[in-house]
Structures are given as structure tokens and as C-alpha cells.
Protein backbone atom coordinates (compact mmCIF):
# COMPACT_ATOMS: atom_id res chain seq x y z
CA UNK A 1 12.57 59.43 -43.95
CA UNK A 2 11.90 57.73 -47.40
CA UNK A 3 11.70 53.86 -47.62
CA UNK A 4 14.42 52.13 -50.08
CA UNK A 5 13.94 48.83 -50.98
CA UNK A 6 17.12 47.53 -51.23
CA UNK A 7 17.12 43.62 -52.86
CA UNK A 8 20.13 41.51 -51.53
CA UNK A 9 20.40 43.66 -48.94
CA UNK A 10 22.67 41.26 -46.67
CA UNK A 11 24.78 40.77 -49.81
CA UNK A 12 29.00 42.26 -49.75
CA UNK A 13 27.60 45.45 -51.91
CA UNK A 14 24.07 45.45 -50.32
CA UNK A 15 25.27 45.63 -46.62
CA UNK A 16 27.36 48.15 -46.94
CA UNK A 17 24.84 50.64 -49.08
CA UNK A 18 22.71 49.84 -46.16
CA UNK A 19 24.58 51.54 -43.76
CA UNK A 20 25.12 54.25 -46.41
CA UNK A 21 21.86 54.71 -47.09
CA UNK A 22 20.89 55.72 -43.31
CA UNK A 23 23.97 58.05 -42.81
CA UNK A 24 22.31 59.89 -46.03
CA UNK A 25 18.66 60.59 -43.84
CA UNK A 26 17.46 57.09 -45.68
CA UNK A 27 15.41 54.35 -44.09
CA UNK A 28 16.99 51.13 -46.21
CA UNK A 29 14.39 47.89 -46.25
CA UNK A 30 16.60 45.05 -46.84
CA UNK A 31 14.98 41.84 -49.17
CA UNK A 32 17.48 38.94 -48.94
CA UNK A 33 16.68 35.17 -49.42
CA UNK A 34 20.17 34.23 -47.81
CA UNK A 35 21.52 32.29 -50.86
CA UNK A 36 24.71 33.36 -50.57
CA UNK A 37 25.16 35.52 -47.37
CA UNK A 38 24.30 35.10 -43.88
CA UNK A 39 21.23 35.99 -41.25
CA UNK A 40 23.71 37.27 -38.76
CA UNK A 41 24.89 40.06 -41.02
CA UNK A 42 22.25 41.77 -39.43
CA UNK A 43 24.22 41.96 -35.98
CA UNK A 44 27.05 44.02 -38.16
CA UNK A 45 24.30 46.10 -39.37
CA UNK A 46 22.94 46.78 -36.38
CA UNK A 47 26.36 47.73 -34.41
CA UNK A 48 27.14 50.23 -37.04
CA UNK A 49 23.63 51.75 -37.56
CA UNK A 50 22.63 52.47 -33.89
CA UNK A 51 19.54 50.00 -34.55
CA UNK A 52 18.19 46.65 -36.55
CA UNK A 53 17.47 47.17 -40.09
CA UNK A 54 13.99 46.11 -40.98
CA UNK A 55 14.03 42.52 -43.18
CA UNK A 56 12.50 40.06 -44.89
CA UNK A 57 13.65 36.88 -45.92
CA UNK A 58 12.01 36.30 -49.36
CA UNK A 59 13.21 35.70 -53.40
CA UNK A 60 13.24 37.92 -55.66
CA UNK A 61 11.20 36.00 -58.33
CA UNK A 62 8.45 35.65 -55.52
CA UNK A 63 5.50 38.39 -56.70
CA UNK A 64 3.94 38.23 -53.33
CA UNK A 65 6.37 39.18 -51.14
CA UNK A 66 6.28 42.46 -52.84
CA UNK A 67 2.64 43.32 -51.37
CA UNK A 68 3.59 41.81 -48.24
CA UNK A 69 6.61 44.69 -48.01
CA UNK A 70 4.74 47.32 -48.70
CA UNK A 71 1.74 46.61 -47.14
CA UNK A 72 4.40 46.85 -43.80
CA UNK A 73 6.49 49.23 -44.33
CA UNK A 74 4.49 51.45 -46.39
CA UNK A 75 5.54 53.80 -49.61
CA UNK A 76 8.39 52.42 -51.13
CA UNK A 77 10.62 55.96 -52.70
CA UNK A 78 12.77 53.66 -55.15
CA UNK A 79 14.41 50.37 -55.10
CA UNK A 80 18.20 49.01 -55.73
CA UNK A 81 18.31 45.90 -56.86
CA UNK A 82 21.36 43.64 -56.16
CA UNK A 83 19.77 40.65 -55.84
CA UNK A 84 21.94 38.54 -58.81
CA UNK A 85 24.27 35.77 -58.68
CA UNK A 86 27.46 36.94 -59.77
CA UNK A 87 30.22 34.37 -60.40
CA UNK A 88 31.55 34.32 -64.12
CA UNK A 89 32.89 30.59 -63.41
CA UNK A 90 29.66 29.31 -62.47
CA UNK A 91 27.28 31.30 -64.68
CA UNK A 92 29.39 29.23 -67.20
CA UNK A 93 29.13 25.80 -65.44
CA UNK A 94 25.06 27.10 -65.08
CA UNK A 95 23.68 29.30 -67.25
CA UNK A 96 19.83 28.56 -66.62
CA UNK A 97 20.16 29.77 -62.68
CA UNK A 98 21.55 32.55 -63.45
CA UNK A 99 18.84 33.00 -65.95
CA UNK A 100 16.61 32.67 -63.45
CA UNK A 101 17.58 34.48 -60.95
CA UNK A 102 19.72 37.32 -62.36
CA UNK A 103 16.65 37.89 -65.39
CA UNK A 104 13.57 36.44 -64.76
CA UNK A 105 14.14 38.33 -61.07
CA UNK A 106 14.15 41.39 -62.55
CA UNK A 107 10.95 41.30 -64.19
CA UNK A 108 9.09 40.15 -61.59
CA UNK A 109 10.54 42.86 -59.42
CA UNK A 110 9.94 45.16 -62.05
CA UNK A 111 6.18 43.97 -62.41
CA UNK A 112 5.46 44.60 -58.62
CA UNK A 113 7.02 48.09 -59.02
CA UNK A 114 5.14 49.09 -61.67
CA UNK A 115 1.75 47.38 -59.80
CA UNK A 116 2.55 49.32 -56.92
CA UNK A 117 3.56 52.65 -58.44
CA UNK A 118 7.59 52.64 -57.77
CA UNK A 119 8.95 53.98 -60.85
CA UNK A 120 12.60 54.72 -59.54
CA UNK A 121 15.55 51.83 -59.64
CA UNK A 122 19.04 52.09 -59.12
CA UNK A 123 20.77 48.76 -60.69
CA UNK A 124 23.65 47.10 -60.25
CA UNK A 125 24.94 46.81 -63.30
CA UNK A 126 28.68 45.55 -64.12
CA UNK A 127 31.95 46.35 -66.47
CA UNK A 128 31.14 42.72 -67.78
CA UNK A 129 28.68 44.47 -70.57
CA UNK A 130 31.74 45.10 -72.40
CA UNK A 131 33.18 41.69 -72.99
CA UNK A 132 36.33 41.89 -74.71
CA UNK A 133 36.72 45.81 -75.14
CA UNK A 134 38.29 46.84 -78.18
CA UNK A 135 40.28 49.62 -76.03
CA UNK A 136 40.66 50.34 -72.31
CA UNK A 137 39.60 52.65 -70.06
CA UNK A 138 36.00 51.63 -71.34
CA UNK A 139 33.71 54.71 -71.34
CA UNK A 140 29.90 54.78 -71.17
CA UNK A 141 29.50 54.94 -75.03
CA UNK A 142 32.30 52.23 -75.57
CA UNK A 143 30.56 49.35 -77.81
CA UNK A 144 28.55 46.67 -76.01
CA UNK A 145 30.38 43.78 -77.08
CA UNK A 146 28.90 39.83 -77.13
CA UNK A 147 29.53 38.95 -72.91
CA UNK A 148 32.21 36.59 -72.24
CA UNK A 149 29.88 34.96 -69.96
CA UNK A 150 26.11 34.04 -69.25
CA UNK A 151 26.47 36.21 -65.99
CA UNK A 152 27.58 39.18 -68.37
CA UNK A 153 24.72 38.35 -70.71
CA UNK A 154 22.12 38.32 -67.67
CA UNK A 155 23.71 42.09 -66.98
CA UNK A 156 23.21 42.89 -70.96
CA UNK A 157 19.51 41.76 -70.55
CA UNK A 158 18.85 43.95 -67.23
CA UNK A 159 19.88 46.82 -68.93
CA UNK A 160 17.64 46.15 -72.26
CA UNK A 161 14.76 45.48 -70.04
CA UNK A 162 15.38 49.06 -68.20
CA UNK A 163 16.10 50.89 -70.71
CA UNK A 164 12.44 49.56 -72.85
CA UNK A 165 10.80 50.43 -69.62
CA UNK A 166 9.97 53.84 -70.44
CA UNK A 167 7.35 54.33 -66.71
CA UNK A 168 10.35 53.63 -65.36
CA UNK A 169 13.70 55.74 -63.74
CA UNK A 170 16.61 53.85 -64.01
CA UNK A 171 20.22 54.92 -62.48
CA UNK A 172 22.19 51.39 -64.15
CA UNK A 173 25.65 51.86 -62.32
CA UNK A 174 28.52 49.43 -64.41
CA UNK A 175 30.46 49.09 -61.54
CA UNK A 176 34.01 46.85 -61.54
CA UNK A 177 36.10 45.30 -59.00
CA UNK A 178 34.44 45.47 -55.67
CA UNK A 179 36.92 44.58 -52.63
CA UNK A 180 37.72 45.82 -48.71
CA UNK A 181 35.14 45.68 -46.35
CA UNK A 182 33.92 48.26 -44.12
CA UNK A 183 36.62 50.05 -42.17
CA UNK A 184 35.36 48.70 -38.54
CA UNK A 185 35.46 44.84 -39.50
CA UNK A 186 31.92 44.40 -38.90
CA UNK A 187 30.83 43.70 -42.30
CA UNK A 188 32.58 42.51 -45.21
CA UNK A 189 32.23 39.87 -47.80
CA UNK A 190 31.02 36.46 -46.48
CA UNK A 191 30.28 33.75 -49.35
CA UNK A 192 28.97 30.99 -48.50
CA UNK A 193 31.19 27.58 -49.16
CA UNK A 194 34.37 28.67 -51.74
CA UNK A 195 35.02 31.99 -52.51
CA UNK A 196 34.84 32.77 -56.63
CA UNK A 197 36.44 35.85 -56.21
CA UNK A 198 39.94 36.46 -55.39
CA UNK A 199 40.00 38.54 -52.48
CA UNK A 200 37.96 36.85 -50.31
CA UNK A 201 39.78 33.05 -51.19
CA UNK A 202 42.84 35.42 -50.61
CA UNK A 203 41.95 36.09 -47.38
CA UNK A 204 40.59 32.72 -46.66
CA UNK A 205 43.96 30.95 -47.79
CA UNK A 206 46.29 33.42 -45.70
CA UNK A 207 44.12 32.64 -42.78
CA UNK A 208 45.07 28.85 -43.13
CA UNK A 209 40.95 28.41 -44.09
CA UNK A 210 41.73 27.32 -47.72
CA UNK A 211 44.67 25.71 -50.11
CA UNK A 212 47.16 28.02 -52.25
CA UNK A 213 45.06 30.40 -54.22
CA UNK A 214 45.63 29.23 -57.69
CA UNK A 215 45.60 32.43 -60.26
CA UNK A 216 43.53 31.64 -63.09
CA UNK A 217 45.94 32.04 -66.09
CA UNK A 218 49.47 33.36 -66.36
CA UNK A 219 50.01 33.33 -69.90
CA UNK A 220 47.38 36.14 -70.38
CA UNK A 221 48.76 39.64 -72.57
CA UNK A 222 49.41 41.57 -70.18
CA UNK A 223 53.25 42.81 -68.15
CA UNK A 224 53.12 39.92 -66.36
CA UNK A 225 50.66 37.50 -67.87
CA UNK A 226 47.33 37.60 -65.26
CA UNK A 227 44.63 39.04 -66.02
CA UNK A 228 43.91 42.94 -65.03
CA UNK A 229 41.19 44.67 -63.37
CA UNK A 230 39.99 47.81 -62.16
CA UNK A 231 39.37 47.17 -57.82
CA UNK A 232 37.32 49.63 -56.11
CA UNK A 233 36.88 49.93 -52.60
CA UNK A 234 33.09 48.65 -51.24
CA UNK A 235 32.57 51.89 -49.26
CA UNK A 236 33.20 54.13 -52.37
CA UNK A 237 30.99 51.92 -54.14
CA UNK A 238 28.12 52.26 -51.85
CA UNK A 239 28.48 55.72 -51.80
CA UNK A 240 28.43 55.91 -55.57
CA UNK A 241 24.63 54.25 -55.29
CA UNK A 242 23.75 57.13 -52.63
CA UNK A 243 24.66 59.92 -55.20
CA UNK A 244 22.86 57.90 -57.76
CA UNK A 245 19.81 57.29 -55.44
CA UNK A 246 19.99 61.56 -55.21
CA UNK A 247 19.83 62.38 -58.56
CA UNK A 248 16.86 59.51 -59.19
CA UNK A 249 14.91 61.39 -56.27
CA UNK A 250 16.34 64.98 -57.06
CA UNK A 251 14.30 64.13 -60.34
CA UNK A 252 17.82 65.35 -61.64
CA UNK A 253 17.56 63.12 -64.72
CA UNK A 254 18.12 64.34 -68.52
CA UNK A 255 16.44 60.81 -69.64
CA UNK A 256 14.83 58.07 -68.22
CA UNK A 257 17.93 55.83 -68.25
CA UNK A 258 20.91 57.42 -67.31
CA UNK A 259 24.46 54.72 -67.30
CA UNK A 260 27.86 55.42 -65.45
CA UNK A 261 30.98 53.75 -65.00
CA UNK A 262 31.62 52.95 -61.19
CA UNK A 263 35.38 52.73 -61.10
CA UNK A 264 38.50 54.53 -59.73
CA UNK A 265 40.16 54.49 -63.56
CA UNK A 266 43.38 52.49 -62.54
CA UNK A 267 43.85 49.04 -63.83
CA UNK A 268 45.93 46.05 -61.35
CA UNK A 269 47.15 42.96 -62.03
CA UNK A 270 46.51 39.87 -60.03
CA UNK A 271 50.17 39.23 -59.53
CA UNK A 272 50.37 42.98 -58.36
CA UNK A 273 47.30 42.83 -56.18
CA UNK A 274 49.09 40.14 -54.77
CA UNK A 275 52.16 41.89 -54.50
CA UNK A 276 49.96 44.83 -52.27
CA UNK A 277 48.43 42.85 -50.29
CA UNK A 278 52.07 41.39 -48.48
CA UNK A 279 53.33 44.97 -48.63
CA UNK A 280 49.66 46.59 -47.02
CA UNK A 281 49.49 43.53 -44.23
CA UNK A 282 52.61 42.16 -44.26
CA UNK A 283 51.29 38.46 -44.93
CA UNK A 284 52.46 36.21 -47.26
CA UNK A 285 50.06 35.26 -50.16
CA UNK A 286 50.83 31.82 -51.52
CA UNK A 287 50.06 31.27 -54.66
CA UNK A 288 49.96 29.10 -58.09
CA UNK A 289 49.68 29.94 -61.90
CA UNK A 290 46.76 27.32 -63.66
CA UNK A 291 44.54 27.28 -66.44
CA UNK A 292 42.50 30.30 -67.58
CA UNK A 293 39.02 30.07 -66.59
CA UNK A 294 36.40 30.30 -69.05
CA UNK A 295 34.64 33.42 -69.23
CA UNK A 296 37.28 36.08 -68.31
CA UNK A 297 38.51 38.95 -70.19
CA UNK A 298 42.15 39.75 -70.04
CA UNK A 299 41.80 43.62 -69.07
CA UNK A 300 39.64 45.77 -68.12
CA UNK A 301 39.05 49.33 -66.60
CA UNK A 302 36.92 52.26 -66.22
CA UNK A 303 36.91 55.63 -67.44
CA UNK A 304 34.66 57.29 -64.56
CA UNK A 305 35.17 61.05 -65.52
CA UNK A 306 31.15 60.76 -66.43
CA UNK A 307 30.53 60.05 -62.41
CA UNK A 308 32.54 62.72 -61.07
CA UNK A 309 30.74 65.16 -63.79
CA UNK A 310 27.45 64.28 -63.14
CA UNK A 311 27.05 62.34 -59.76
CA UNK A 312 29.74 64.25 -58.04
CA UNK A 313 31.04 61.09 -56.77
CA UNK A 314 34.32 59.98 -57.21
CA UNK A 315 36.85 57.13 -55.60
CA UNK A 316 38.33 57.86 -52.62
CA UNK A 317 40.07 54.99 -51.35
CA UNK A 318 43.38 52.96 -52.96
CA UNK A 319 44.44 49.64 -53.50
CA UNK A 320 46.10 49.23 -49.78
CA UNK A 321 43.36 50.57 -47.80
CA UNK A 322 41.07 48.61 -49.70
CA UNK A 323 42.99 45.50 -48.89
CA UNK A 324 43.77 46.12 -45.41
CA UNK A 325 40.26 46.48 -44.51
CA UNK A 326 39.44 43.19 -46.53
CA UNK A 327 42.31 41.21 -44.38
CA UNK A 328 41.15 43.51 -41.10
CA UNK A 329 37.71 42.10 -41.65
CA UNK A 330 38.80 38.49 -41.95
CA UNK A 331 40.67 38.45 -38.91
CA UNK A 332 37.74 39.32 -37.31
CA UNK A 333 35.85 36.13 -38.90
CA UNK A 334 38.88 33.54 -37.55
């Protein structure tokens, strides 16, 4: 069973790849340093996967817990690395951590790879290396336009660092929207303090945890003025870093640095994820229209036809499901 360092590992995304990972004949080692997740994710992890995941509690930008990992767990197959900080709001409000964390992170995890002789990396990459896109669905080849944000520059950077890495294997996944939560409630997403994204402070607020959600613009253009995006469904996501992960270790690869859309092509509203989430739960959302925030696109989508060609993986799950797993899994949290 190969070893797969897996960085943020208790993170939304990482947790559930986790579990994907070890339904695929994988033995996942999660890194986390519990910035913005929880210890007791493990528990969840454990329920689902018939046993405790190994972890270590450590930062990515810390060189030596690199030889302490391997030196325990042995050869380390390949690595994905979620470890970033990911709000566009704050990246805004704080450019230099996620600097810090999102860039200077990756090249110290890089460094120990190459010390070590890991030369495979799946990265979690993000539609946000499009900025503004000229047209929509963006494809792989669509222009790489300035980044509305410093979290979409950190994103623009991982990639350029990759992709001049030529030791290196790189599967860089530009995934969207990830939402839901794992169909059994026992892990979803868990922030810590206010939720930047909108399902989760959706959730929060129709649990009576949180104010009104307030929409961040209304006067966007777009059929009904918020801005649109493409949601995906965690579980499909994870999966989509298994096929990756395959083709990395199936030494499948026509170049060292191989890029694909992780999307399910469809493009929703706020107001109309809003609108599905009453009509998939049957909960009112309360809401209210203020200011833009800066850093956010109006619209944006994926054109994943390259995924389903070459990784064979392709979106399974729609908007409702997606949502009523995300609600199912905050009931459980009340």
C-alpha cells in the first residue's frame, strides 16, 4: 500500500480525499497544523475508514518535519498539497500571510521532496488563475489573466514554480466551487470562527449560529445581478485527485506538468443557489444584497471535457445533492 502525503489533510478538500484515497488501495499520511480545521476531524475519519489515519501536527513551511515523516512512515509515493489559505476577502485584507503560507510553503515542501527523492505532486490549484476571463466556460488553454486577488496570485505562483521544476511530476488540478460534505455527515467543512464562503455561513445562519447572510453584490452583470460560479460537489472533487494521483503513478504523463479543469461545466448564481437550497431542504435562507467584495470576479465556469478525456473522471453529483449533504452535515454539528 503506497504512502501519500497528503498536506492539510484535516482541511474540507483534504478530509474527504483522505477517505478517497484508502477506498482506492492508498495509505493517506495526513500533515495538518490545525489553522483552520479541527483535531477531532480525525474521529470522522476514523468512523468512515474502519481505522485512525496516521498524523502529524506540523506547518508546512517547517523543513524538519519533513524528515521526521518519513523517517516514520517510510517511502513517501507522491504528495498532494492543500495546505493554502484560501479566502479571496482576506488574502486582500493580508496579502503577506498568504504569501507565506500559500508560496513560501510550497517551496519548502518542494525542497524536502526533492531532498528526499519524491518527485510526484498533485496540487490544488484553483479557477482563480483566470481572473476576469475574457469568455466562459474557461478551458485549460484560456489566457492566464492578472488574479483578482493575492490568493489567486499565490495560485499563479504555485503553478510557475511547478511547472520550472522540471525533476518534478506535477498533476495541478484548477478546481472551482467546492460545497456538500460527505454523504454520512461525518465530515464536512468546519472553519474555524466566520465562514468566508457561502455555503458554510449558509448553513451556519439557517441553523440560528450566525446573522442574515449578506450576498456580496447585487448589481453584478449577470440575470439577476450576483455573482456566478461553477459548485462542485466535495466527493467528486476528491475523486478527481484519485484519478489524478493514477495517472501521476501510472507514469501516464505526456509532460511533466499536466493542468485540468475540475468542474461539472454548469454555472449558478448566488441568488439561485439560494433558491436550491429552500427547494433541496426545505429551509428558509435569509438573506441581504451589500457591497461587492473586493477581489471577486463576476462569472466563472469550467469547461472540464479535458478531465473526462484524459482522467476519466467526470462530475457526478448536482446542485441539490450537493447542498443537502452540506445542510445534512450541519445538523449534525448543532
Amino acid at each position: 500500500m503506497k504512502n501519500i502525503l497528503v498536506t492539510g489533510g484535516l482541511g474540507f478538500i483534504g478530509s474527504h480525499t483522505v477517505v478517497s484515497l484508502q477506498e482506492a488501495g492508498f495509505n493517506p499520511v495526513i500533515l495538518d497544523n490545525l489553522s483552520n480545521t479541527r483535531e477531532t476531524v480525525l474521529d470522522g475519519l476514523e468512523k468512515l475508514m474502519g481505522r485512525r489515519p496516521v498524523f502529524f501536527k506540523g506547518d508546512v513551511n517547517d523543513a524538519g518535519i519533513y524528515d521526521r515523516i518519513v523517517s516514520e512512515t517510510g517511502e513517501i509515493a507522491a504528495v498532494i498539497h492543500f495546505a493554502a489559505f484560501k479566502a479571496v476577502g482576506e488574502s486582500v485584507e493580508q496579502p503577506l500571510k498568504y504569501y507565506h503560507n500559500n508560496v513560501q510553503g510550497l517551496i519548502t515542501l518542494l525542497t524536502a521532496m526533492q531532498k528526499h527523492g519524491i518527485n510526484n505532486i498533485v496540487f490544488s490549484s484553483s479557477c482563480t488563475v483566470y481572473g476576469e476571463p475574457d469568455q466562459i466556460p474557461v478551458n485549460e488553454d484560456s489566457p492566464i489573466k492578472p488574479a483578482a486577488s493575492p490568493y489567486g496570485a499565490t495560485k499563479q505562483m504555485g503553478e510557475i514554480i511547478l511547472r520550472d521544476c522540471a525533476w518534478l511530476n506535477t498533476q495541478c488540478l484548477r478546481y472551482f466551487n467546492p460545497i456538500g460534505a460527505h454523504p454520512t455527515g461525518l465530515i464536512g467543512e468546519l472553519p474555524l470562527g466566520v465562514p468566508s464562503n457561502l455555503i458554510p455561513y449558509l448553513t451556519q445562519s439557517v441553523a440560528g449560529l450566525r446573522p442574515a447572510l449578506t450576498v456580496h453584490g447585487g448589481d453584478y452583470s449577470t440575470t439577476d445581478g450576483t455573482c456566478i460560479r461553477d459548485y462542485i460537489h466535495v466527493c467528486d472533487l476528491a475523486d478527481a485527485h484519485v484519478a489524478a494521483l493514477n495517472r501521476l503513478l501510472g507514469k501516464s504523463q505526456t509532460s511533466t506538468f499536466e493542468v485540468f479543469n475540475i468542474g461539472t461545466g454548469d454555472g449558478s448564481s448566488v441568488l439561485q443557489v439560494l433558491n436550491a437550497f429552500e427547494a433541496a431542504t426545505g429551509k428558509k435562507a435569509d438573506y441581504q444584497i451589500g457591497p461587492r467584495r473586493p477581489g471577486d470576479v463576476v462569472a466563472v465556469w469550467a469547461d472540464a471535457t479535458r478531465a473526462e478525456k484524459v482522467l476519466g473522471w467526470k462530475a457526478k453529483r448536482g446542485l441539490p445533492e450537493m447542498l443537502r449533504d452540506a445542510w445534512n452535515w450541519q445538523t449534525r454539528q448543532v
